[in-house]
C-alpha atoms as a PDB file:
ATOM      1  CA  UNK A   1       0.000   0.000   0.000  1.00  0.00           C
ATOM      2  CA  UNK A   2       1.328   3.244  -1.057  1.00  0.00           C
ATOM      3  CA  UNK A   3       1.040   6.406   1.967  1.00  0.00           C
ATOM      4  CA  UNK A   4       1.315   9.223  -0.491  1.00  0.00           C
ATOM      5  CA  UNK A   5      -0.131  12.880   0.678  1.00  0.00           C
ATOM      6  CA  UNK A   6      -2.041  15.547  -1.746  1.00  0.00           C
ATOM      7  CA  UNK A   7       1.691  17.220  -2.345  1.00  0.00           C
ATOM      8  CA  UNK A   8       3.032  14.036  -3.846  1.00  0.00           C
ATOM      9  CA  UNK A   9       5.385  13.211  -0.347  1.00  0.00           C
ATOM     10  CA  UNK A  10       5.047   9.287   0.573  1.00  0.00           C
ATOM     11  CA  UNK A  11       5.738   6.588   2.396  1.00  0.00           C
ATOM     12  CA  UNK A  12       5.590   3.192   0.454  1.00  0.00           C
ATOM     13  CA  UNK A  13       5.362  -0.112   2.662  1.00  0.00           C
ATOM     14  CA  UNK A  14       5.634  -3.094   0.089  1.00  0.00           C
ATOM     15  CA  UNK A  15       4.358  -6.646   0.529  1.00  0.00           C
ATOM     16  CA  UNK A  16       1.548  -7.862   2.093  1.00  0.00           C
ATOM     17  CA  UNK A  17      -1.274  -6.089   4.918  1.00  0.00           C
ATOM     18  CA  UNK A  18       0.366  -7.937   7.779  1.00  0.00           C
ATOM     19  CA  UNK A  19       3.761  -6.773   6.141  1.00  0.00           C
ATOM     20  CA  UNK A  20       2.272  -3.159   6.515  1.00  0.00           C
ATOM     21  CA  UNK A  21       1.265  -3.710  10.242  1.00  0.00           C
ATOM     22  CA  UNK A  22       4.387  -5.370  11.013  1.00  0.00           C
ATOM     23  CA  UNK A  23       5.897  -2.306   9.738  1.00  0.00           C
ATOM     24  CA  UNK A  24       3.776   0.102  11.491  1.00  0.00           C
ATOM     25  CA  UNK A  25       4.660  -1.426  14.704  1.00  0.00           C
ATOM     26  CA  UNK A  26       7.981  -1.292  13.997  1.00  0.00           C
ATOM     27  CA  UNK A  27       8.255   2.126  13.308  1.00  0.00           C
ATOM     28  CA  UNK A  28       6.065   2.728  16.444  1.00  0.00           C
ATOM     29  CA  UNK A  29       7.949   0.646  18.856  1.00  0.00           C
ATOM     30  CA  UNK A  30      10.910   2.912  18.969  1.00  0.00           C
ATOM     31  CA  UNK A  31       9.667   5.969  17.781  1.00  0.00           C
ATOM     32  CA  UNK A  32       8.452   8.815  20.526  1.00  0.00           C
ATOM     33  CA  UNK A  33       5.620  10.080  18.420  1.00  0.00           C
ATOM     34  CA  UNK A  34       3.064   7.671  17.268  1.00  0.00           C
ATOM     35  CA  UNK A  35       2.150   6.879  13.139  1.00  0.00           C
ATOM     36  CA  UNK A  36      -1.261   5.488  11.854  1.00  0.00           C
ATOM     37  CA  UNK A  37      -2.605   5.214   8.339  1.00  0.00           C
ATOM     38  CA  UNK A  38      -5.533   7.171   7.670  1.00  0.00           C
ATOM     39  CA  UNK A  39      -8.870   6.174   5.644  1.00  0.00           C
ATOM     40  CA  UNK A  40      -7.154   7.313   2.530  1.00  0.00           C
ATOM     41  CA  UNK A  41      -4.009   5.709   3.234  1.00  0.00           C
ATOM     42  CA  UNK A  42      -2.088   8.131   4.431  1.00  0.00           C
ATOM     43  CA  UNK A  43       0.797   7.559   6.676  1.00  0.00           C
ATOM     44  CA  UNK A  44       0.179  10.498   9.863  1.00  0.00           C
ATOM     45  CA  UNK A  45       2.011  11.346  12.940  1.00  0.00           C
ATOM     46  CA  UNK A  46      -0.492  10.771  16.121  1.00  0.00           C
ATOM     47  CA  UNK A  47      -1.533  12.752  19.585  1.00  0.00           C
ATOM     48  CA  UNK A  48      -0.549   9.479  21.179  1.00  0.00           C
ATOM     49  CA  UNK A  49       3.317   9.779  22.116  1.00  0.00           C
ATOM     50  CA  UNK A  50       5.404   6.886  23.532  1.00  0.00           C
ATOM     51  CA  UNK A  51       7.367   8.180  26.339  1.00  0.00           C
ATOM     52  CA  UNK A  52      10.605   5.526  26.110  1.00  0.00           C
ATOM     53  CA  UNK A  53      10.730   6.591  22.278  1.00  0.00           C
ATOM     54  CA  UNK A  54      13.224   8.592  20.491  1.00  0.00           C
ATOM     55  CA  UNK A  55      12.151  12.175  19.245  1.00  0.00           C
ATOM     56  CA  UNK A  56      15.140  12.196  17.112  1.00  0.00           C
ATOM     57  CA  UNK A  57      14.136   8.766  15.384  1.00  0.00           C
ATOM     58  CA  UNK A  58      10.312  10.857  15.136  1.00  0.00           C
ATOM     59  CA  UNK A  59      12.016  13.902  13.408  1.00  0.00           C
ATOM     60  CA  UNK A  60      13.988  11.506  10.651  1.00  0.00           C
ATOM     61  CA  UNK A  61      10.533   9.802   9.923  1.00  0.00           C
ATOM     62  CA  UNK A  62       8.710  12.560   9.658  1.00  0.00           C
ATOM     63  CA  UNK A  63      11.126  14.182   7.459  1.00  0.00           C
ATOM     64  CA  UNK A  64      10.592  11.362   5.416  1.00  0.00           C
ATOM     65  CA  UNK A  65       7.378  11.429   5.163  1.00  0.00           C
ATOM     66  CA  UNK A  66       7.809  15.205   4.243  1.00  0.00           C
ATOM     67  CA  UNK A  67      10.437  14.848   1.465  1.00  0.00           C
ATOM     68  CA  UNK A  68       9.283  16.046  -1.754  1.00  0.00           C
ATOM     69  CA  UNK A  69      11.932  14.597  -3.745  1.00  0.00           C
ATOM     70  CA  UNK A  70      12.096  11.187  -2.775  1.00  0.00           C
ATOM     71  CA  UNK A  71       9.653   8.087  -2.113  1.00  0.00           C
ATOM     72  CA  UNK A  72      10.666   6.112   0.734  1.00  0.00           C
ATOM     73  CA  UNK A  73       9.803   2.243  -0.160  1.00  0.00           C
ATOM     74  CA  UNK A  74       9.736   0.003   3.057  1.00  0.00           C
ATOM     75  CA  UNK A  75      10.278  -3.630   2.322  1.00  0.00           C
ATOM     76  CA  UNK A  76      10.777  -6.816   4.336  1.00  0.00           C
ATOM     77  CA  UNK A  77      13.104  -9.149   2.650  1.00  0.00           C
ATOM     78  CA  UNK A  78      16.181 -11.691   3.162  1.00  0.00           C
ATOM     79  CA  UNK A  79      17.894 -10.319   0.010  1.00  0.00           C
ATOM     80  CA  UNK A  80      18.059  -6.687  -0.915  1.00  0.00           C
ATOM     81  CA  UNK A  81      18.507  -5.131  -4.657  1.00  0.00           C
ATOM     82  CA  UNK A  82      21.331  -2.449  -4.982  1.00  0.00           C
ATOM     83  CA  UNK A  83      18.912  -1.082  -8.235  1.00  0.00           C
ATOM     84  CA  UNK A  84      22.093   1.648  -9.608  1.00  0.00           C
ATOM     85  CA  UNK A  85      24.491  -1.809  -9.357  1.00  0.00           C
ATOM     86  CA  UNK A  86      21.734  -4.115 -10.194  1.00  0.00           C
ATOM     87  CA  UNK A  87      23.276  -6.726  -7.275  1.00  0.00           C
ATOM     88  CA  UNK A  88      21.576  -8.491  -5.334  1.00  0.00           C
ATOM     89  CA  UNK A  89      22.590  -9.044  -1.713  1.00  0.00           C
ATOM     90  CA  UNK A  90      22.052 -11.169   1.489  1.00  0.00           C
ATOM     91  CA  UNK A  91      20.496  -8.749   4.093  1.00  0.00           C
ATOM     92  CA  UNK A  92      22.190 -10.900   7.167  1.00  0.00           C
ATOM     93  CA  UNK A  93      26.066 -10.106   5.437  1.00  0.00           C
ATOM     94  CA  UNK A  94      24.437  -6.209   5.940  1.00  0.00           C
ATOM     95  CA  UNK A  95      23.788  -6.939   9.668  1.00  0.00           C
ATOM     96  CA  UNK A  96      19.908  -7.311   8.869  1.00  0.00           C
ATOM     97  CA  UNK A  97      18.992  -3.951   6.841  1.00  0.00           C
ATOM     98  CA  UNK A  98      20.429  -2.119   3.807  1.00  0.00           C
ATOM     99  CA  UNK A  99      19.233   1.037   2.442  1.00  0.00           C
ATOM    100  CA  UNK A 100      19.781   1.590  -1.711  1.00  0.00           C
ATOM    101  CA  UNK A 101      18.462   3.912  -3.787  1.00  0.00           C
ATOM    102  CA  UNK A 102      17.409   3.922  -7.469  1.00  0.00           C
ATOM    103  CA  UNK A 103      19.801   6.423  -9.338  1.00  0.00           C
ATOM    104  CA  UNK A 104      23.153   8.238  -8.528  1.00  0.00           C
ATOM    105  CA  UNK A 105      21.567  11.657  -9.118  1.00  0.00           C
ATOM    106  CA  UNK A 106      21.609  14.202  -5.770  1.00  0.00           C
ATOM    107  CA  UNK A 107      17.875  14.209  -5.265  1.00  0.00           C
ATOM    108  CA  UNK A 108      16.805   9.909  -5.861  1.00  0.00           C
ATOM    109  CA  UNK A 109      13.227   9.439  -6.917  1.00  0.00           C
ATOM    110  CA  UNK A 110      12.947   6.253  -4.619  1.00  0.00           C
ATOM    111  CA  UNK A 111      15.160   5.186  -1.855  1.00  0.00           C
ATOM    112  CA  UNK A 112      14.544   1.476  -0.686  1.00  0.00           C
ATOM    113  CA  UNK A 113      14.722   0.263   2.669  1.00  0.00           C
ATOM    114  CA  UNK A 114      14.896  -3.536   3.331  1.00  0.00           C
ATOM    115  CA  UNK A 115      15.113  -5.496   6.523  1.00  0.00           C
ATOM    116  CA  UNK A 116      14.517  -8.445   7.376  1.00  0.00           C
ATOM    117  CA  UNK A 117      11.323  -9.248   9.537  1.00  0.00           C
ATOM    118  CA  UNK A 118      12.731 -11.763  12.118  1.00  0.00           C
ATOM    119  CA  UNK A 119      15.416  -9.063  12.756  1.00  0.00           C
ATOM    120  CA  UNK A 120      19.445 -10.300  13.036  1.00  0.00           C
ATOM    121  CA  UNK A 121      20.565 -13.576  15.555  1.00  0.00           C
ATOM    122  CA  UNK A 122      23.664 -15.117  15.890  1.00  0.00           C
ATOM    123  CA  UNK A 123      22.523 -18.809  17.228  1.00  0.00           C
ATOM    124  CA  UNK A 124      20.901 -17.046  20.768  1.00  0.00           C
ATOM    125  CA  UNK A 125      24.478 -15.473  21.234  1.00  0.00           C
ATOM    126  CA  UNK A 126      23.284 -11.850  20.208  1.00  0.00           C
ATOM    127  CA  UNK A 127      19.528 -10.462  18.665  1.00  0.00           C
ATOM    128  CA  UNK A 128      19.098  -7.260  16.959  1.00  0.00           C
ATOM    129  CA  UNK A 129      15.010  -6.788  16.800  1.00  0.00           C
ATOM    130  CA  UNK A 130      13.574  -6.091  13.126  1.00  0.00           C
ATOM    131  CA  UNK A 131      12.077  -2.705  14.580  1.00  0.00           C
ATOM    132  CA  UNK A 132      16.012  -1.637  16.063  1.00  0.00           C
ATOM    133  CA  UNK A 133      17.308  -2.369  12.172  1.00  0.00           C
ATOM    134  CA  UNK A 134      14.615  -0.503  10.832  1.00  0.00           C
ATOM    135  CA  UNK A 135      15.308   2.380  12.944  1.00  0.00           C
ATOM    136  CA  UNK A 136      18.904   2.361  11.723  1.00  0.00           C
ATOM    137  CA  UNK A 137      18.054   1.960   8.144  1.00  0.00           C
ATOM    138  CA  UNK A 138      15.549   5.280   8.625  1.00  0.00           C
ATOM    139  CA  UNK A 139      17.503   7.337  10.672  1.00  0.00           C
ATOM    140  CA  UNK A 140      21.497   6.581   9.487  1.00  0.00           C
ATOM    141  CA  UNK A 141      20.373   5.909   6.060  1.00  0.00           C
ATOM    142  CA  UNK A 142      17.364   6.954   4.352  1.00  0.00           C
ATOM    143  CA  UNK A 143      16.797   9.960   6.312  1.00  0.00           C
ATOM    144  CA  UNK A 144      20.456  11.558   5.525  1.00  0.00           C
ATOM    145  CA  UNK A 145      19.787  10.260   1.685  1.00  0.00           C
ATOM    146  CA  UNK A 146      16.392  11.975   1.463  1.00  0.00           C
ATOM    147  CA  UNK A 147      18.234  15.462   2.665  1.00  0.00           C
ATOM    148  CA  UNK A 148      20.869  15.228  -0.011  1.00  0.00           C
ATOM    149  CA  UNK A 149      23.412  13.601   2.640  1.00  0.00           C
ATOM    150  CA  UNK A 150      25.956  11.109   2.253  1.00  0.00           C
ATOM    151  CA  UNK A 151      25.417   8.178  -0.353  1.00  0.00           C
ATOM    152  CA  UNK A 152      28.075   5.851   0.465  1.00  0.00           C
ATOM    153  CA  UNK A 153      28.091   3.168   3.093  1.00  0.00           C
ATOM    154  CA  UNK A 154      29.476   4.892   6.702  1.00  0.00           C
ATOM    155  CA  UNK A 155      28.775   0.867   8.017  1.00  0.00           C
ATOM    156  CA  UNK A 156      31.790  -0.382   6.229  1.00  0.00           C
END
């Protein structure tokens, strides 16, 4: 389902409803203000705040959702496509998320966000939750692209 608003700004969660949910409550579980989809299928920031959230990881989003350059494409997957390269990748050798984008001009039309929906484990030694990759991949990736930041990979 694409969240798109009247000025052509927009959110895109890809796969299935329960992929959307799964998303939403993601994005909610760490975030300090609260997102809902509207009747229309808009993505919109809440009244409802969540106290132990981050208002910084709020702020990225909602830039995000604000951008008028760029449509942010949310999309749970074990592989993710570097679309400029045209590789494919294993999401785990990424530590769980990767965040590409569709062109190597300034302002990208679409920037892609994939994680995986199980989040990262190493055997029960370590867990990195879905919604804590998806946070990274929003706030150190697709955020910074959306503003014209930095398009290479700070991870490596």
């Amino acid at each position: 389902m694409k969240y798109t608003d009247p000025d052509g700004r927009s959110v895109f969660i890809d796969g299935f409803s329960s992929d959307e949910a799964a998303a939403l409550d993601a994005i909610n579980k760490y975030s300090y203000y609260q997102y809902d989809i509207n009747e229309d299928g808009y993505l919109y920031k809440t009244d409802e705040i969540n106290t132990k959230g981050s208002e910084l990881y709020s702020q990225a989003i909602d830039r995000c959702i604000e951008d008028n350059n760029s449509e942010i494409i949310i999309r749970f997957s074990e592989t993710a496509v570097n679309y400029v390269f045209g590789l494919e990748v294993d999401i785990k050798t990424f530590g769980g998320g990767a965040t590409f984008f569709n062109s190597n001009e300034k302002d990208p039309s679409e920037i892609y966000v994939f994680f995986m929906k199980k989040g990262l484990s190493d055997n029960g030694k370590w867990n990195i939750p879905a919604a804590q990759v998806l946070m990274h991949e929003i706030v150190g990736h697709a955020d910074p692209i959306a503003q014209g930041g930095p398009r290479d990979n700070e991870n490596a």
